[in-house]
PDB file of N, CA and C in Angstrom:
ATOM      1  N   UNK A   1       0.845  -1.176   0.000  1.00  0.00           N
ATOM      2  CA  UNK A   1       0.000   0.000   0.000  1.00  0.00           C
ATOM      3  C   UNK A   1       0.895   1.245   0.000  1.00  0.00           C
ATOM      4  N   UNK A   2       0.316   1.975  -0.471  1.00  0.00           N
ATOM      5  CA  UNK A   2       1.468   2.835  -1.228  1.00  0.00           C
ATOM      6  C   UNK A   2       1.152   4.253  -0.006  1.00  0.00           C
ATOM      7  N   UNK A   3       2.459   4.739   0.262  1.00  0.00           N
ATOM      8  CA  UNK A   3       2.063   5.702   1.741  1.00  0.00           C
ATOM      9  C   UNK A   3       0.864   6.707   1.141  1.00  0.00           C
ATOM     10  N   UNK A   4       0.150   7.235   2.112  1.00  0.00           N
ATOM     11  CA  UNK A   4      -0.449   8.731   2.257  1.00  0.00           C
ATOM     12  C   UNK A   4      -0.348   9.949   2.577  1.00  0.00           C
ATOM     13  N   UNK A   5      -0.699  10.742   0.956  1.00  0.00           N
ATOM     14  CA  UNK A   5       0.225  12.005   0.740  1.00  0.00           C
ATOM     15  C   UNK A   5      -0.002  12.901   1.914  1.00  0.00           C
ATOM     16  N   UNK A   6       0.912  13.658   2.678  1.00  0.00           N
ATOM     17  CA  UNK A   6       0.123  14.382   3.531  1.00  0.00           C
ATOM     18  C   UNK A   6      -0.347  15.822   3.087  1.00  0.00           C
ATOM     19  N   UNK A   7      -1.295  16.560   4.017  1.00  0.00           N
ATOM     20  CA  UNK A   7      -2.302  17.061   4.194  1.00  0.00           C
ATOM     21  C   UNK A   7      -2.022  18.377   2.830  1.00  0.00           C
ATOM     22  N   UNK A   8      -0.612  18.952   3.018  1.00  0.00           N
ATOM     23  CA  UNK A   8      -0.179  19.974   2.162  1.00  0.00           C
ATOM     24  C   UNK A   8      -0.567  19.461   1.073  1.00  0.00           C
ATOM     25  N   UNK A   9      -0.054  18.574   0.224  1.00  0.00           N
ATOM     26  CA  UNK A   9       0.309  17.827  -0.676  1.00  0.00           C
ATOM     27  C   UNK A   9      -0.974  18.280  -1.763  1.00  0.00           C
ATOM     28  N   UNK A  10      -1.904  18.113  -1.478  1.00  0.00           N
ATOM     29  CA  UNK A  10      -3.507  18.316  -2.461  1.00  0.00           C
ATOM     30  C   UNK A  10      -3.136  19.988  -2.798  1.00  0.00           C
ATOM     31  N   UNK A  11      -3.079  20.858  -2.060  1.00  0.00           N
ATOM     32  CA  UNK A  11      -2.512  22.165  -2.113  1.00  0.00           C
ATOM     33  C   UNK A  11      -1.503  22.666  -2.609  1.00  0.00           C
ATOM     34  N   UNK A  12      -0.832  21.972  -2.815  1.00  0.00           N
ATOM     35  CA  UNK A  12       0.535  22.161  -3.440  1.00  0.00           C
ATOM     36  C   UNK A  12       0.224  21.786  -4.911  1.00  0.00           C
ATOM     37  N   UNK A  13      -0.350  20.856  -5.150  1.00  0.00           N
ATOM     38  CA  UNK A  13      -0.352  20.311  -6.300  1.00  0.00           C
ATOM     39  C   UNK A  13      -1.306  21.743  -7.077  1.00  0.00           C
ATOM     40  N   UNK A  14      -2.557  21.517  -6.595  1.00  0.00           N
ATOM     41  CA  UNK A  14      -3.243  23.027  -7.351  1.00  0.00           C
ATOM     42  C   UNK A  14      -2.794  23.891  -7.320  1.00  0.00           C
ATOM     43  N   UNK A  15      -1.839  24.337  -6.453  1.00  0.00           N
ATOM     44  CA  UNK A  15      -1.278  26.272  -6.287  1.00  0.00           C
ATOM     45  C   UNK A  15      -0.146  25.124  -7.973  1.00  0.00           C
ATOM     46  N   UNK A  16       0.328  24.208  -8.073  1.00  0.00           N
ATOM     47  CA  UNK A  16       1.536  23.632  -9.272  1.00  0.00           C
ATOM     48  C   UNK A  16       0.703  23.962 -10.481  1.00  0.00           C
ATOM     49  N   UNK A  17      -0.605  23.503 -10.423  1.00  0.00           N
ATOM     50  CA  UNK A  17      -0.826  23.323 -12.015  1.00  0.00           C
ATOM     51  C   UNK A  17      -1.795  24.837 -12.214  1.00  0.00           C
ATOM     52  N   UNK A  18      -2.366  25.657 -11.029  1.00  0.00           N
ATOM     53  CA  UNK A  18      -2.686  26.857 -11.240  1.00  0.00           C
ATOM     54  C   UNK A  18      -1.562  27.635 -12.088  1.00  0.00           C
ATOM     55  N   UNK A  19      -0.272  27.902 -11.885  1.00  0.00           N
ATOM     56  CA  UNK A  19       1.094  28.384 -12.132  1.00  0.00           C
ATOM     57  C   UNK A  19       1.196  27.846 -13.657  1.00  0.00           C
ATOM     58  N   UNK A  20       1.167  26.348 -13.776  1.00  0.00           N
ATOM     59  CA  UNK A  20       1.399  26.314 -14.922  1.00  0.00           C
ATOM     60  C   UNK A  20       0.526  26.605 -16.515  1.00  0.00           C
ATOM     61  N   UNK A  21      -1.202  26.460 -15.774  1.00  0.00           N
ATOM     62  CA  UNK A  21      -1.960  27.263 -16.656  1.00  0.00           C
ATOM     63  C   UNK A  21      -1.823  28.472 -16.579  1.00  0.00           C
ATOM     64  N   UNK A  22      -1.522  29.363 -16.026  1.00  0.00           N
ATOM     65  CA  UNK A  22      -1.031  30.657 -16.258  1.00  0.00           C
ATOM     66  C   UNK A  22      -0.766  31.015 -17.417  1.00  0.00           C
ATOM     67  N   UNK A  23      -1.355  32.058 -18.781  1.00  0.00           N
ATOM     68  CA  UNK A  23      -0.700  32.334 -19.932  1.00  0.00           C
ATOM     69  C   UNK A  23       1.021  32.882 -20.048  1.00  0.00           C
ATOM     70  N   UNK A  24       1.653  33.250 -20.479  1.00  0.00           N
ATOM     71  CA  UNK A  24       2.805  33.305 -20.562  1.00  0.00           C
ATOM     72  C   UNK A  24       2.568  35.140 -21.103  1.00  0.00           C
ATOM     73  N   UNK A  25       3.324  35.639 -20.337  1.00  0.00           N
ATOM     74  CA  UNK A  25       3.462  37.231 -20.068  1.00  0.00           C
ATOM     75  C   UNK A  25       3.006  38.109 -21.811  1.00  0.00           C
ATOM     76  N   UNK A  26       2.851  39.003 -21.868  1.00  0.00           N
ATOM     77  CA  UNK A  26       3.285  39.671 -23.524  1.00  0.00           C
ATOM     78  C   UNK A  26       4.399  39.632 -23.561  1.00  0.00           C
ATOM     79  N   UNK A  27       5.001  40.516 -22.630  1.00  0.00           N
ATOM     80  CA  UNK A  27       6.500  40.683 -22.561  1.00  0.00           C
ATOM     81  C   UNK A  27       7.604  39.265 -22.572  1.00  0.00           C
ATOM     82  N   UNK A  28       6.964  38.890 -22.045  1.00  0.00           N
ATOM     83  CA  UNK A  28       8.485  37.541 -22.516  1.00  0.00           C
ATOM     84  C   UNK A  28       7.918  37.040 -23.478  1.00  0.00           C
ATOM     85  N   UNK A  29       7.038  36.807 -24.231  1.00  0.00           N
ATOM     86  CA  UNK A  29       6.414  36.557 -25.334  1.00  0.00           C
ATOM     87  C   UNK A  29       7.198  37.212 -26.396  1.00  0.00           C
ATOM     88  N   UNK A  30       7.119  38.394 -26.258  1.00  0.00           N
ATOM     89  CA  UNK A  30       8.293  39.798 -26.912  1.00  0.00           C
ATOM     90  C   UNK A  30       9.614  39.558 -26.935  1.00  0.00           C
ATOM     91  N   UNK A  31      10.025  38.971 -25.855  1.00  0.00           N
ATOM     92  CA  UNK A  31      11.467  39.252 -25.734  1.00  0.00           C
ATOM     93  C   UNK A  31      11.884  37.552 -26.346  1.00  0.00           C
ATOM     94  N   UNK A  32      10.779  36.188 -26.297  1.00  0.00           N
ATOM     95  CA  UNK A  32      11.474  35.072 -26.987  1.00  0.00           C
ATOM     96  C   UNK A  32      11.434  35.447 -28.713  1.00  0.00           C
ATOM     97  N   UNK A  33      10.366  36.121 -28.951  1.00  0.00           N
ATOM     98  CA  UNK A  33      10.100  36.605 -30.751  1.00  0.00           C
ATOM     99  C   UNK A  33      11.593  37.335 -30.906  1.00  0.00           C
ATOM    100  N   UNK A  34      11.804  37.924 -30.210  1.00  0.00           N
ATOM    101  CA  UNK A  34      13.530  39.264 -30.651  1.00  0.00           C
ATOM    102  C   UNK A  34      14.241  37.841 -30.468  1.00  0.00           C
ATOM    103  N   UNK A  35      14.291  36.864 -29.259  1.00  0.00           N
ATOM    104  CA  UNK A  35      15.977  36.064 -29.652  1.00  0.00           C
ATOM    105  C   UNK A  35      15.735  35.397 -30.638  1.00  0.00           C
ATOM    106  N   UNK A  36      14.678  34.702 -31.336  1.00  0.00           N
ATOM    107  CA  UNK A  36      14.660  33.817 -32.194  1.00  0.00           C
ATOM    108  C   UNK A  36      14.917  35.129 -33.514  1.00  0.00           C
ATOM    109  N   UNK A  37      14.372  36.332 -33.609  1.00  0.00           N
ATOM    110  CA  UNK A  37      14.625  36.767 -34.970  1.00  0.00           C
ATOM    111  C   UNK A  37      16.352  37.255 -35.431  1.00  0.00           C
ATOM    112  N   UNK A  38      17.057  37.791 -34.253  1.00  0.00           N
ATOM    113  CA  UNK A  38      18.067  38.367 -34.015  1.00  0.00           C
ATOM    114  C   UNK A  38      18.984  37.471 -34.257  1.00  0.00           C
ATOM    115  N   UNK A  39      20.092  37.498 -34.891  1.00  0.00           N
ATOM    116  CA  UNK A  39      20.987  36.570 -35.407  1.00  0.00           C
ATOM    117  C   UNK A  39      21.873  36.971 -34.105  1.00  0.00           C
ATOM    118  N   UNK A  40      22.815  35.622 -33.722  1.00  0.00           N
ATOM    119  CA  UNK A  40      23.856  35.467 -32.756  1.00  0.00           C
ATOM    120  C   UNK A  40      24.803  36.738 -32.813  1.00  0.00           C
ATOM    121  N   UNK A  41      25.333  37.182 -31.484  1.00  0.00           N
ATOM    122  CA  UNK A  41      26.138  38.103 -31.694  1.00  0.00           C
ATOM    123  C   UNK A  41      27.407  37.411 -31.451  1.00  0.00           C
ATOM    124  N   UNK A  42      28.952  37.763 -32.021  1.00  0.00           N
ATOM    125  CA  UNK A  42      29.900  36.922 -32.072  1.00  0.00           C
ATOM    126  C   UNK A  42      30.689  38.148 -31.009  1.00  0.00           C
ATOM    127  N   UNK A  43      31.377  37.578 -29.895  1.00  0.00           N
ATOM    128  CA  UNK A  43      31.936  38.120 -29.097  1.00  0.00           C
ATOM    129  C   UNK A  43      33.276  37.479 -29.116  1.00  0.00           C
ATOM    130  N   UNK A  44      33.909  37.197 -30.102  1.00  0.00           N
ATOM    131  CA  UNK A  44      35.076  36.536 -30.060  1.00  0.00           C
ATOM    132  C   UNK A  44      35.219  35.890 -29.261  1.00  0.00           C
ATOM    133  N   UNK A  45      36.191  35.443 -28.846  1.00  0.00           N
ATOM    134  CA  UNK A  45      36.829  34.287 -27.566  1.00  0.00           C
ATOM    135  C   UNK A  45      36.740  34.420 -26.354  1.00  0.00           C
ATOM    136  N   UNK A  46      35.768  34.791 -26.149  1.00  0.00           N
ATOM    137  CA  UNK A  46      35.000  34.953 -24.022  1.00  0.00           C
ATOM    138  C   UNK A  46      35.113  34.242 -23.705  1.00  0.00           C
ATOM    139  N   UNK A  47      36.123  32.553 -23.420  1.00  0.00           N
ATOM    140  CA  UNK A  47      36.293  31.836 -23.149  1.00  0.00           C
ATOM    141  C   UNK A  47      35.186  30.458 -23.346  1.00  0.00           C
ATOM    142  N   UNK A  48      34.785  30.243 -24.500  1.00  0.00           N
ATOM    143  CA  UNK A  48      33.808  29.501 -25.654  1.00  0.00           C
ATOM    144  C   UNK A  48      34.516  28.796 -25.996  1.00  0.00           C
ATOM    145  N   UNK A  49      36.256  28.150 -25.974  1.00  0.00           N
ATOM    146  CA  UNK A  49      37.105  27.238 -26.362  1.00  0.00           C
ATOM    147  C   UNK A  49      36.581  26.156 -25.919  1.00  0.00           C
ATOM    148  N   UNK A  50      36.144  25.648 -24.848  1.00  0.00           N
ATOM    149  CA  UNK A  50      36.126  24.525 -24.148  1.00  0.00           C
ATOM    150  C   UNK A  50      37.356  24.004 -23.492  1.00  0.00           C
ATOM    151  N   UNK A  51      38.240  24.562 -23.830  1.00  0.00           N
ATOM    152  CA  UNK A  51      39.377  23.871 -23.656  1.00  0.00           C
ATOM    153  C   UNK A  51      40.203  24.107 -21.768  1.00  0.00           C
ATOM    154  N   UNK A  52      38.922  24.608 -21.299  1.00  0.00           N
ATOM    155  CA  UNK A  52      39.306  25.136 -19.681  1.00  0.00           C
ATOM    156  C   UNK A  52      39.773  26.265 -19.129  1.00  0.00           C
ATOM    157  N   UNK A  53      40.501  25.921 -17.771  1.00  0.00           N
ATOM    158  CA  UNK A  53      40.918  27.266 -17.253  1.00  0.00           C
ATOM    159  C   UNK A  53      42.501  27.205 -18.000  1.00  0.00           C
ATOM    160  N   UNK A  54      43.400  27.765 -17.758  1.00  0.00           N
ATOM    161  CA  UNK A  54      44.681  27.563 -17.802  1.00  0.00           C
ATOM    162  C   UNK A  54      45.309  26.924 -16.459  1.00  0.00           C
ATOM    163  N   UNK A  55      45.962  26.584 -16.675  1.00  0.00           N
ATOM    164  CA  UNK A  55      46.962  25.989 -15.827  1.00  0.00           C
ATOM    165  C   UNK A  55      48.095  25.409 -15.841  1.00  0.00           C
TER     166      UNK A  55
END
């Protein structure tokens, strides 16, 4: 028999899936449309090698 959730647990779960039906802002709506249209900016070698720290 599988334990019993306690008392929070029912509450928690609705305040979870209240949050996740939530629509998603204009504004970050706005701001994912600009990264997807905006081509990468190249900042040369900001440490993007992979190749570690030095040492």
């Amino acid at each position: 028999m599988p334990p019993a959730n306690p008392d929070w647990a029912d509450g928690l779960k609705q305040l979870y899936d209240a949050v996740v039906e939530e629509p998603l802002p204009d504004a970050f709506k706005d701001l994912l449309d600009k990264l997807d249209e905006d081509p990468p900016v190249s900042n040369g070698d900001a440490g993007t090698s992979g190749k570690g720290a030095p040492g």
